[in-house]
N, C-alpha and C. Protein backbone atom coordinates (compact mmCIF):
# COMPACT_ATOMS: atom_id res chain seq x y z
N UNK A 1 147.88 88.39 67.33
CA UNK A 1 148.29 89.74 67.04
C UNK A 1 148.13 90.06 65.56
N UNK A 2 147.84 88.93 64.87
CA UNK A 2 148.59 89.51 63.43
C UNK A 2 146.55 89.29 63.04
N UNK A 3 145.82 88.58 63.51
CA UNK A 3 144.18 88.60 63.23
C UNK A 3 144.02 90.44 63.24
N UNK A 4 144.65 90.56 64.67
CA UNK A 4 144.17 92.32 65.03
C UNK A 4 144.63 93.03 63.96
N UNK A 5 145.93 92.93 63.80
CA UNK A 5 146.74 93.72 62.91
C UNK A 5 145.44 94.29 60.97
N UNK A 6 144.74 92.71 60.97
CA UNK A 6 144.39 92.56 59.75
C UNK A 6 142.57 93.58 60.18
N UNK A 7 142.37 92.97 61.18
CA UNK A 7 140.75 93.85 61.48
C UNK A 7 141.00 95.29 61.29
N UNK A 8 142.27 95.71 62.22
CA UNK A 8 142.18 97.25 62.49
C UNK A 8 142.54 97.81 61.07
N UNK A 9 143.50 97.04 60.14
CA UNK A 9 144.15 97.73 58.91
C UNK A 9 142.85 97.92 58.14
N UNK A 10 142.29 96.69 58.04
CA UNK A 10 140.97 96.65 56.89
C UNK A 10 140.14 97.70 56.54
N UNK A 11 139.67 98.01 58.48
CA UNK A 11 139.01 99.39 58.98
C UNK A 11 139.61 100.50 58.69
N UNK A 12 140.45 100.74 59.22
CA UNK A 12 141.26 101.88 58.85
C UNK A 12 141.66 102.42 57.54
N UNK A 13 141.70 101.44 56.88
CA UNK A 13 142.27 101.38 55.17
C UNK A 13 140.71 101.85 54.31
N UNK A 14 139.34 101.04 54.82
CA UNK A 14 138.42 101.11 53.96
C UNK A 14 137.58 102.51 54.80
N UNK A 15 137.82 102.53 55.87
CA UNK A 15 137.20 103.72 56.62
C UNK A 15 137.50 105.39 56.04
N UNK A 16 138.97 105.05 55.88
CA UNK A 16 140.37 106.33 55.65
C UNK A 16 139.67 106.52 54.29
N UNK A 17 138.99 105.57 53.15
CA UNK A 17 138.81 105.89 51.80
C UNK A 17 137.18 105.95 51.97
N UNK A 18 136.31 105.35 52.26
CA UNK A 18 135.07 106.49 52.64
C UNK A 18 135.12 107.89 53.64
N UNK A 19 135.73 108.19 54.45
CA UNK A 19 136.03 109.84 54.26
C UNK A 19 136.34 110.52 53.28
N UNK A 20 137.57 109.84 52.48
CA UNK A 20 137.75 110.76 51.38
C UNK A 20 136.88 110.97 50.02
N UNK A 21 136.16 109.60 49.80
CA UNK A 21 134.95 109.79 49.46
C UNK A 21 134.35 110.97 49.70
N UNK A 22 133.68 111.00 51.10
CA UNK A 22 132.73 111.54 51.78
C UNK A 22 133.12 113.41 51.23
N UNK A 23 134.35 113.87 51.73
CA UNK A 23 134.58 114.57 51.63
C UNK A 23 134.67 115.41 50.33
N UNK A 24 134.99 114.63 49.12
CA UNK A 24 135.00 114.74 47.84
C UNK A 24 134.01 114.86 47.16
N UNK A 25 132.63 113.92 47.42
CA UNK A 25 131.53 113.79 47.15
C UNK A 25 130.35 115.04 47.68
N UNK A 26 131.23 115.28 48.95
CA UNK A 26 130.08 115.79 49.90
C UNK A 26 128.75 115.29 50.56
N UNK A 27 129.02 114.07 50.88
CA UNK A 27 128.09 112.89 51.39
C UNK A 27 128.54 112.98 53.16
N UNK A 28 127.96 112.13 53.98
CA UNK A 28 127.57 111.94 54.63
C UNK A 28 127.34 110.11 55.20
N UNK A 29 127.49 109.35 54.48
CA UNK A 29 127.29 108.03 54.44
C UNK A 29 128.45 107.37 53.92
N UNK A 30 129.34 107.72 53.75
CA UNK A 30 130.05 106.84 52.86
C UNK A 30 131.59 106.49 53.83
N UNK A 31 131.80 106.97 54.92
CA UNK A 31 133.07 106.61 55.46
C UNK A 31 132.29 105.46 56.24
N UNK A 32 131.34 105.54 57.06
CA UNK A 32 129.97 104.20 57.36
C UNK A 32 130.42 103.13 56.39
N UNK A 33 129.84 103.54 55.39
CA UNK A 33 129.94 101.85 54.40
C UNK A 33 131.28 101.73 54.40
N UNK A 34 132.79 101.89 54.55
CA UNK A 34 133.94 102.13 54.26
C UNK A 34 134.46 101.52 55.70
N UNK A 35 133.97 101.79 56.54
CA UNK A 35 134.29 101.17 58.10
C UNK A 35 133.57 99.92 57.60
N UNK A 36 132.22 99.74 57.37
CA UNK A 36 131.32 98.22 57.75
C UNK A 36 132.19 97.11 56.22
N UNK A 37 132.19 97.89 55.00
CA UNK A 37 133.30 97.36 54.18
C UNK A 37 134.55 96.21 54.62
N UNK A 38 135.41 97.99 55.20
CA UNK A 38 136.56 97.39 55.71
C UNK A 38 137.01 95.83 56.69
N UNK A 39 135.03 95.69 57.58
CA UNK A 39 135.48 94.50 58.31
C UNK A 39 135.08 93.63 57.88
N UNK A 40 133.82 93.57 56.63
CA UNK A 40 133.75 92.81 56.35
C UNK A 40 135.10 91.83 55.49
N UNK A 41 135.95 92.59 54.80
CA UNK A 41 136.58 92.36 53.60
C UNK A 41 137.71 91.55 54.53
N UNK A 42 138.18 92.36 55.89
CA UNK A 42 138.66 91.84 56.95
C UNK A 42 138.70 90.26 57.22
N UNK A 43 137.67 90.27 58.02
CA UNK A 43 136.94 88.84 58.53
C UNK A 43 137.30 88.04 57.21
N UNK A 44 136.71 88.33 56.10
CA UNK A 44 137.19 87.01 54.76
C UNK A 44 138.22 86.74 54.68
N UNK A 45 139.59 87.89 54.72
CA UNK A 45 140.50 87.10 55.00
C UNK A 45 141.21 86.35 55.88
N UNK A 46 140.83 86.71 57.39
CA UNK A 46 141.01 85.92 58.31
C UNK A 46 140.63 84.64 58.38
N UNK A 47 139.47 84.54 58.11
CA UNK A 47 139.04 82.96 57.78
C UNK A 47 139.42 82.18 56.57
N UNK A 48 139.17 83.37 55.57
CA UNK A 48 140.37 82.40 54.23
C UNK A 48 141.81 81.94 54.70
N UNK A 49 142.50 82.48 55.16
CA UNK A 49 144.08 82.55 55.67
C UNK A 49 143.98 81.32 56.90
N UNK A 50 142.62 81.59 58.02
CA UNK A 50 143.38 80.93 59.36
C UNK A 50 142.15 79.86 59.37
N UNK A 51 141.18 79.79 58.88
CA UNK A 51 139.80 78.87 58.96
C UNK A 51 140.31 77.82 58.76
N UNK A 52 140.10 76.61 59.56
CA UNK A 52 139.73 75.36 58.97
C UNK A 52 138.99 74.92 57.87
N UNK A 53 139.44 74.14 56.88
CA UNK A 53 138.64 73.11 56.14
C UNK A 53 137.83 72.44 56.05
N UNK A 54 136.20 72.20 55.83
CA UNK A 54 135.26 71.67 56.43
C UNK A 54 135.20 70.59 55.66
């Protein structure tokens, strides 16, 4: 629950700030990079936090 918690916030958090981008700028592309951002930045911490040690 708490992996989900971190995907959906990431998205939501980096998505929510490329709209406002978008909107500010008057672009078109930028809540995109702000969603694909958000999961990436996501995923790193999930695996930093829950990954095994190789």
């Amino acid at each position: 629950m708490i992996i989900l918690s971190y995907l959906l916030t990431g998205i939501g958090l980096y998505g929510g700030l490329g709209w406002l981008a978008d909107n500010l700028l008057h672009t078109s592309f930028l809540m995109v990079v702000g969603f694909i951002a958000g999961m990436i930045i996501s995923f790193y911490i999930i695996i930093k936090r829950y990954g095994r040690d190789a």
